[in-house]
N, C-alpha and C. Protein backbone atom coordinates (compact mmCIF):
# COMPACT_ATOMS: atom_id res chain seq x y z
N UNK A 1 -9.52 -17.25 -8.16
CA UNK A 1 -9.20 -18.26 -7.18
C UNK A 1 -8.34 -19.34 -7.86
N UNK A 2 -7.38 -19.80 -6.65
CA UNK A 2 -6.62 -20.85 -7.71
C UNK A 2 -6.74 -22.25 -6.43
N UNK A 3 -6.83 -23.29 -7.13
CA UNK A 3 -6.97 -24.65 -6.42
C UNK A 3 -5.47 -25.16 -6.20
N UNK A 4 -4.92 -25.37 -5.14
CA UNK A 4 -3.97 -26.23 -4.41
C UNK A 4 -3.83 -27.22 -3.45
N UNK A 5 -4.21 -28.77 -4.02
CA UNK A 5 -4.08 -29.32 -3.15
C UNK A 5 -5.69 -28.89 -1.90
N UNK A 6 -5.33 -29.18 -1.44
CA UNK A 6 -6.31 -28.67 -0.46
C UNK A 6 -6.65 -27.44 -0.07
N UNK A 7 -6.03 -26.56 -0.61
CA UNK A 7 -5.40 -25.20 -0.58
C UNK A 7 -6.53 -24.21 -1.36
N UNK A 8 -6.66 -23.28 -0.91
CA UNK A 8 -6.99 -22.38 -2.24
C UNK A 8 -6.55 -20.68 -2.11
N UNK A 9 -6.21 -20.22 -3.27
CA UNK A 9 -5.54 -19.19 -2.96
C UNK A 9 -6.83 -17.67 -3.84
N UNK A 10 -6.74 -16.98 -2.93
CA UNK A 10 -7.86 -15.90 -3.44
C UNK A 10 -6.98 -14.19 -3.32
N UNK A 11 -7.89 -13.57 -4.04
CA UNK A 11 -6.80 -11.73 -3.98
C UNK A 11 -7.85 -11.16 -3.78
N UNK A 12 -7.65 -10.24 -3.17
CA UNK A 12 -8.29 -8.74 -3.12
C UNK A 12 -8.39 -7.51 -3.92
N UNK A 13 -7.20 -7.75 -4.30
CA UNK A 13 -6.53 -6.83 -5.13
C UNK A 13 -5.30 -6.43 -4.21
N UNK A 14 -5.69 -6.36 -3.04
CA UNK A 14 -4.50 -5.70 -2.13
C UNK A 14 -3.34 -6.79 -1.38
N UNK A 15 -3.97 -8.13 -1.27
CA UNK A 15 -3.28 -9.01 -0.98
C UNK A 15 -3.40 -10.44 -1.12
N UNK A 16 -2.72 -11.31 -1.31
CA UNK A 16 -2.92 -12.86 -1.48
C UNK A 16 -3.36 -13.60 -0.14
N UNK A 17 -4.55 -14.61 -0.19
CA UNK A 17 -4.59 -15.50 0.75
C UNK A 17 -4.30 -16.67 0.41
N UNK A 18 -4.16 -17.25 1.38
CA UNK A 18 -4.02 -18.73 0.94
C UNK A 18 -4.57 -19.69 2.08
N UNK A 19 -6.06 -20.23 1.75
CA UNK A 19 -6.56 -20.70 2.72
C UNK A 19 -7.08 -22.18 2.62
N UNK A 20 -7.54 -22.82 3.68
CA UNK A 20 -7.64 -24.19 3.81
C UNK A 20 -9.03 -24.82 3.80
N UNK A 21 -9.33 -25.57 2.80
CA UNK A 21 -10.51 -25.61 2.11
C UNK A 21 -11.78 -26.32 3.50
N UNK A 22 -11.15 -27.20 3.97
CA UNK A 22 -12.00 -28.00 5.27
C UNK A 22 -12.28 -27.07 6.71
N UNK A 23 -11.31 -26.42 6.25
CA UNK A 23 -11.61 -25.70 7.93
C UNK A 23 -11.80 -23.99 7.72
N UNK A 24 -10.97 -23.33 6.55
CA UNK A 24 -11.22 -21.81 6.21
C UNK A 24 -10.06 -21.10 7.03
N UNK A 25 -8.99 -22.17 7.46
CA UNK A 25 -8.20 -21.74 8.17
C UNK A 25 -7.00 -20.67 7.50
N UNK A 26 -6.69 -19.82 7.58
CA UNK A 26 -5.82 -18.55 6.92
C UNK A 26 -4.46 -19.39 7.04
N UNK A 27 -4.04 -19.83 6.14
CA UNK A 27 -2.29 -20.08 5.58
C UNK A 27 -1.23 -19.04 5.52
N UNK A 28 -1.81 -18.14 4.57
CA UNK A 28 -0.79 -17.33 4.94
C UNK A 28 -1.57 -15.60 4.16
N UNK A 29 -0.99 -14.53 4.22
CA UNK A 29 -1.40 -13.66 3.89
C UNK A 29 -0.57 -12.74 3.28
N UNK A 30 -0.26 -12.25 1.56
CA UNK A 30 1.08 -12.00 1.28
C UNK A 30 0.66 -10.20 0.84
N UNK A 31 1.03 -8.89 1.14
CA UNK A 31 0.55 -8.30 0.03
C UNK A 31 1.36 -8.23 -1.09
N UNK A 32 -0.09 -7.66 -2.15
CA UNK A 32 0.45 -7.22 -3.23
C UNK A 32 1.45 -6.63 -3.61
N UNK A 33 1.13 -5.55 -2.71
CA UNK A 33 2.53 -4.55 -3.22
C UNK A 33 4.08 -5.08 -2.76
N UNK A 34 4.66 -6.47 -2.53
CA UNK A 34 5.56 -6.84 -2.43
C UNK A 34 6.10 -7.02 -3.99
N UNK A 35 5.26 -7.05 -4.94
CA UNK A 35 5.98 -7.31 -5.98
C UNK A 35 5.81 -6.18 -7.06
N UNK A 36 5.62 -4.99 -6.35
CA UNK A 36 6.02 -3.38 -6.93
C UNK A 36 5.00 -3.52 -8.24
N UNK A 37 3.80 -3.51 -8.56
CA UNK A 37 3.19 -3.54 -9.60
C UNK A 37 2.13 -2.84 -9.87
N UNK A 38 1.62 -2.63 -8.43
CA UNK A 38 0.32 -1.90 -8.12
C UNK A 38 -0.65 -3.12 -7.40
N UNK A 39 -2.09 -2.69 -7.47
CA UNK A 39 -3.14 -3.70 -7.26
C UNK A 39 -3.11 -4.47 -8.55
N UNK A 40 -3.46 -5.80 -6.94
CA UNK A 40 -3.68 -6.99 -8.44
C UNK A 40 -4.79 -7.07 -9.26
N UNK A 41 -5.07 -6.99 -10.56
CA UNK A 41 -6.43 -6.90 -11.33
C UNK A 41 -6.92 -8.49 -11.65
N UNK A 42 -5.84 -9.45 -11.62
CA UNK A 42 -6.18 -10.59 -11.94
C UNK A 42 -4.61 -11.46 -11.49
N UNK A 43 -5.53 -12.82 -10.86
CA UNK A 43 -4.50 -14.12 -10.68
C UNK A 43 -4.44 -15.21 -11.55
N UNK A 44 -4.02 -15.29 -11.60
CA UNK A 44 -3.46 -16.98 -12.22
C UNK A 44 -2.77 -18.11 -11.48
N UNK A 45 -2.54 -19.44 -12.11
CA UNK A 45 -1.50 -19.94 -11.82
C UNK A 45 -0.64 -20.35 -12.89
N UNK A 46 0.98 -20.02 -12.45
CA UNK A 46 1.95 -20.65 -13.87
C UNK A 46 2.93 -21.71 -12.85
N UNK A 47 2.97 -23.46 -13.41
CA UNK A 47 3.33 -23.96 -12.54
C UNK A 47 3.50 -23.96 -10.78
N UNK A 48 4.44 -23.76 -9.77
CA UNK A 48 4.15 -23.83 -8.77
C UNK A 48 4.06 -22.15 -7.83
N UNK A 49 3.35 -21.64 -8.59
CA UNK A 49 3.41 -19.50 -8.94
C UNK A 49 2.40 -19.65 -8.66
N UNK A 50 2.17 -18.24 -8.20
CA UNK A 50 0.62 -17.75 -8.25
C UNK A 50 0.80 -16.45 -9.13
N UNK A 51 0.23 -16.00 -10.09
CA UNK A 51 0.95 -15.15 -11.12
C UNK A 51 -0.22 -13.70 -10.55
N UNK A 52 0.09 -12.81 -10.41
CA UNK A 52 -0.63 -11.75 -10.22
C UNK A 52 0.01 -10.68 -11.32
N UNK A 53 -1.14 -10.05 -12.08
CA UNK A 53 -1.33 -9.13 -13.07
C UNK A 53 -1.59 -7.81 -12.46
N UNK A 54 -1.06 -7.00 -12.62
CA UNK A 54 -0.95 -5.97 -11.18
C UNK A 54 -1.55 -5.00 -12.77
N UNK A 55 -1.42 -3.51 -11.87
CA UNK A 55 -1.76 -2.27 -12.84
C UNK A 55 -0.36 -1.57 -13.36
N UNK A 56 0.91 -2.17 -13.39
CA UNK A 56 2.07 -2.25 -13.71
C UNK A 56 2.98 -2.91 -14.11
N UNK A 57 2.19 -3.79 -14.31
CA UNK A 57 3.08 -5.26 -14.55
C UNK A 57 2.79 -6.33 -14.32
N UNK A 58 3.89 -7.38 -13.78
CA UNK A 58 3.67 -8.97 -13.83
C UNK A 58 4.33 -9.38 -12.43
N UNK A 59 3.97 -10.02 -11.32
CA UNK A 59 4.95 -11.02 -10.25
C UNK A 59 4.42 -11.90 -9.87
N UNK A 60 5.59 -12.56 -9.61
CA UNK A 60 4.82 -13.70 -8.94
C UNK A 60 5.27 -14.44 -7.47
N UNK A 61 4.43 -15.32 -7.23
CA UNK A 61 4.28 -15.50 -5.58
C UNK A 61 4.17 -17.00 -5.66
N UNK A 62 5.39 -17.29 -5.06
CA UNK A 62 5.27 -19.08 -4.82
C UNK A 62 3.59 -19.52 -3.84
N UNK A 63 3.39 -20.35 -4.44
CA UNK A 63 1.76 -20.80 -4.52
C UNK A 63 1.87 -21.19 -2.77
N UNK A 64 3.37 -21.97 -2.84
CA UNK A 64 3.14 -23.17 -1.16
C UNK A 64 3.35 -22.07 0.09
N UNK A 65 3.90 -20.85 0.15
CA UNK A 65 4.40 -20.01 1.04
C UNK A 65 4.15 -18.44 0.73
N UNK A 66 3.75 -17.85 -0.69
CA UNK A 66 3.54 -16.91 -0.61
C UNK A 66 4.88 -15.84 -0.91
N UNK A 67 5.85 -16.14 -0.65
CA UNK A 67 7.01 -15.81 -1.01
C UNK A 67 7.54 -14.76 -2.35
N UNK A 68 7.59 -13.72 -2.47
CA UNK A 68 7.96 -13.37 -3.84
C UNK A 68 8.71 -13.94 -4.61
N UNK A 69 8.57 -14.26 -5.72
CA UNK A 69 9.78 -15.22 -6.83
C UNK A 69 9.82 -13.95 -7.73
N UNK A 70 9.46 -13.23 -8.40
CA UNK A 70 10.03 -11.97 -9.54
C UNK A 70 9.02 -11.10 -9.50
N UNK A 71 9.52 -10.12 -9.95
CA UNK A 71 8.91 -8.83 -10.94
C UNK A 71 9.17 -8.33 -12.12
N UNK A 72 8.16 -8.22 -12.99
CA UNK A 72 8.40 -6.93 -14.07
C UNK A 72 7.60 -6.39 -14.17
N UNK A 73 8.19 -5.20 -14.27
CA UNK A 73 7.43 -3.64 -14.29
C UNK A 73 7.30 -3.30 -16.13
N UNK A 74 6.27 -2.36 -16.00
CA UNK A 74 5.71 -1.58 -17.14
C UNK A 74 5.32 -0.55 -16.85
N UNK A 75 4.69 -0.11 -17.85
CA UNK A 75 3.98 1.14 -17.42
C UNK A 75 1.97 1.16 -17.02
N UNK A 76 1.72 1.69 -17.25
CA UNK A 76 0.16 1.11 -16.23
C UNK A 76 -0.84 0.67 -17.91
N UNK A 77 -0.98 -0.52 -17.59
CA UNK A 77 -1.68 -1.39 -18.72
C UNK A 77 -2.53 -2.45 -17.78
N UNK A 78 -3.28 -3.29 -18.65
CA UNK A 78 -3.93 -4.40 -18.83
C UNK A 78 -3.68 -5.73 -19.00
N UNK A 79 -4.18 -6.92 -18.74
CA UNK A 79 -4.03 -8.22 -18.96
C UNK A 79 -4.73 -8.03 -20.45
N UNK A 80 -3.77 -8.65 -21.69
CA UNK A 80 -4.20 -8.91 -22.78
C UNK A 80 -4.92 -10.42 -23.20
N UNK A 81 -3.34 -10.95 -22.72
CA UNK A 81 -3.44 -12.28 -23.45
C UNK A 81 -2.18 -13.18 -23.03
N UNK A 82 -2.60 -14.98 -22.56
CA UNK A 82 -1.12 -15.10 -22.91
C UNK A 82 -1.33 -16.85 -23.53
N UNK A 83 -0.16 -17.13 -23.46
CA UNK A 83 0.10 -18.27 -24.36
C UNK A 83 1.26 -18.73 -23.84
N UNK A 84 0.79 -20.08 -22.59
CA UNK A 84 2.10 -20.87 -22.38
C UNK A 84 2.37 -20.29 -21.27
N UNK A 85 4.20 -19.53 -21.62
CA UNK A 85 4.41 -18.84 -20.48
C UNK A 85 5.04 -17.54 -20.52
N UNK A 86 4.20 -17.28 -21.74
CA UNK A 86 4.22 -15.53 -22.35
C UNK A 86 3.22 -14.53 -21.58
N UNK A 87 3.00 -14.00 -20.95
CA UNK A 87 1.92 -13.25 -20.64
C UNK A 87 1.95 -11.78 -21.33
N UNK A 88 0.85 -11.47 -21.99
CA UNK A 88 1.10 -9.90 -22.77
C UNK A 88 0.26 -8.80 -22.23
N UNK A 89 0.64 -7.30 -22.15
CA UNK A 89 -0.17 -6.49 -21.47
C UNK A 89 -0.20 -5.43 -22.11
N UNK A 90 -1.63 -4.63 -22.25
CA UNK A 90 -1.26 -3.57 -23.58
C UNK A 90 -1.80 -2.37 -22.48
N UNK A 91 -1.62 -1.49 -23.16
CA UNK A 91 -1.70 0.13 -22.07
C UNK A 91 -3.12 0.56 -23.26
N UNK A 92 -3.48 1.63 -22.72
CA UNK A 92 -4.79 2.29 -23.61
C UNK A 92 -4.38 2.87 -25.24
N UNK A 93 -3.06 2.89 -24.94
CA UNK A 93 -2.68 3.73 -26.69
C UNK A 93 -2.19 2.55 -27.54
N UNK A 94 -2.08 0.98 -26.79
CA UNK A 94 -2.02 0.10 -27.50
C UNK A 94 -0.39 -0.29 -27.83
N UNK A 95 0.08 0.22 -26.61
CA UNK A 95 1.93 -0.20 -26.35
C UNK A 95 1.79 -1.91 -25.67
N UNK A 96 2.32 -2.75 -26.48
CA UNK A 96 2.28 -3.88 -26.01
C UNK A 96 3.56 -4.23 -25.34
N UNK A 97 3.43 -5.08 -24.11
CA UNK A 97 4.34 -5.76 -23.64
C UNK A 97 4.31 -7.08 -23.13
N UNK A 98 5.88 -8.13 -23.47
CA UNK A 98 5.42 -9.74 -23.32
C UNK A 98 6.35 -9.83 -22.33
N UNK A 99 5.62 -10.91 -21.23
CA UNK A 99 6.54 -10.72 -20.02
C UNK A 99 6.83 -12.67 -20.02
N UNK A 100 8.06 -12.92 -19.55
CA UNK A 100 8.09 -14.39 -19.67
C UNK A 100 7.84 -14.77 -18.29
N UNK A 101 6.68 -15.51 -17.85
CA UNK A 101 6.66 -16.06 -16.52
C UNK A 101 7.28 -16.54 -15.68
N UNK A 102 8.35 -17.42 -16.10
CA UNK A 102 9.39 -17.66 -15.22
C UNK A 102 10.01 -17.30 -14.95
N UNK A 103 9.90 -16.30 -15.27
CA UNK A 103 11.28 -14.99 -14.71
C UNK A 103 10.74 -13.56 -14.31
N UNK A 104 9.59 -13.46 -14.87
CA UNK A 104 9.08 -12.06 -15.18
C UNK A 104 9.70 -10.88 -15.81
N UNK A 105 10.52 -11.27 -16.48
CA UNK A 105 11.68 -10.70 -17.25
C UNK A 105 10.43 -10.28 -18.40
N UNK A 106 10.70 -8.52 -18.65
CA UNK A 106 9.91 -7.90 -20.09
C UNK A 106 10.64 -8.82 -21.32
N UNK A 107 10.14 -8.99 -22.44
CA UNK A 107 10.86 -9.52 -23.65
C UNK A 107 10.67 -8.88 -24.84
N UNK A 108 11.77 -8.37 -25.08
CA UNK A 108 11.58 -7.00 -26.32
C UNK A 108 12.06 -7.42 -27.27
């Protein structure tokens, strides 16, 4: 779950909500698969993003509208680790990849 303002934004895995804390009123409803990654395994927030960690990668979703802002793709891995606005994702044989958040651009 991520806190906005009055806002709060929650996943399924299959899609983003974004709902209104006083009343439970539905804002908006984005899916996942708009940002080609798979299901989301985990959210975040990076500045005004909602960062979703898919089973392919990295995108992200403007926090106020839901909107896609980027993608990067991988191959099917994990949330490792990140730092700042590095996010890293390793696969089971231990292939790492660093994705830069503001862009979602891979960085090799």
């Amino acid at each position: 779950m991520i806190k906005d303002g009055n806002n709060v934004v929650v996943c399924s895995g299959k899609a983003l909500y974004s709902l209104d804390v006083a009343s439970g009123k539905e804002n908006y409803e984005v899916p996942v698969a708009k940002g080609g990654v798979g299901d989301a395994e985990l959210i975040e927030n990076h500045k005004d993003m909602v960062v979703v960690v898919g089973e392919k990668g990295v995108s992200t979703f403007k926090l106020s509208n839901g909107e896609l802002v980027g993608s990067g793709k991988y191959k099917t891995s994990f949330y490792d680790a990140r730092v700042d606005n590095i996010l890293v994702m390793k696969t089971a044989g231990a292939d790492i990849a660093a994705f830069d958040l503001n862009t979602c651009k891979y960085l090799k």
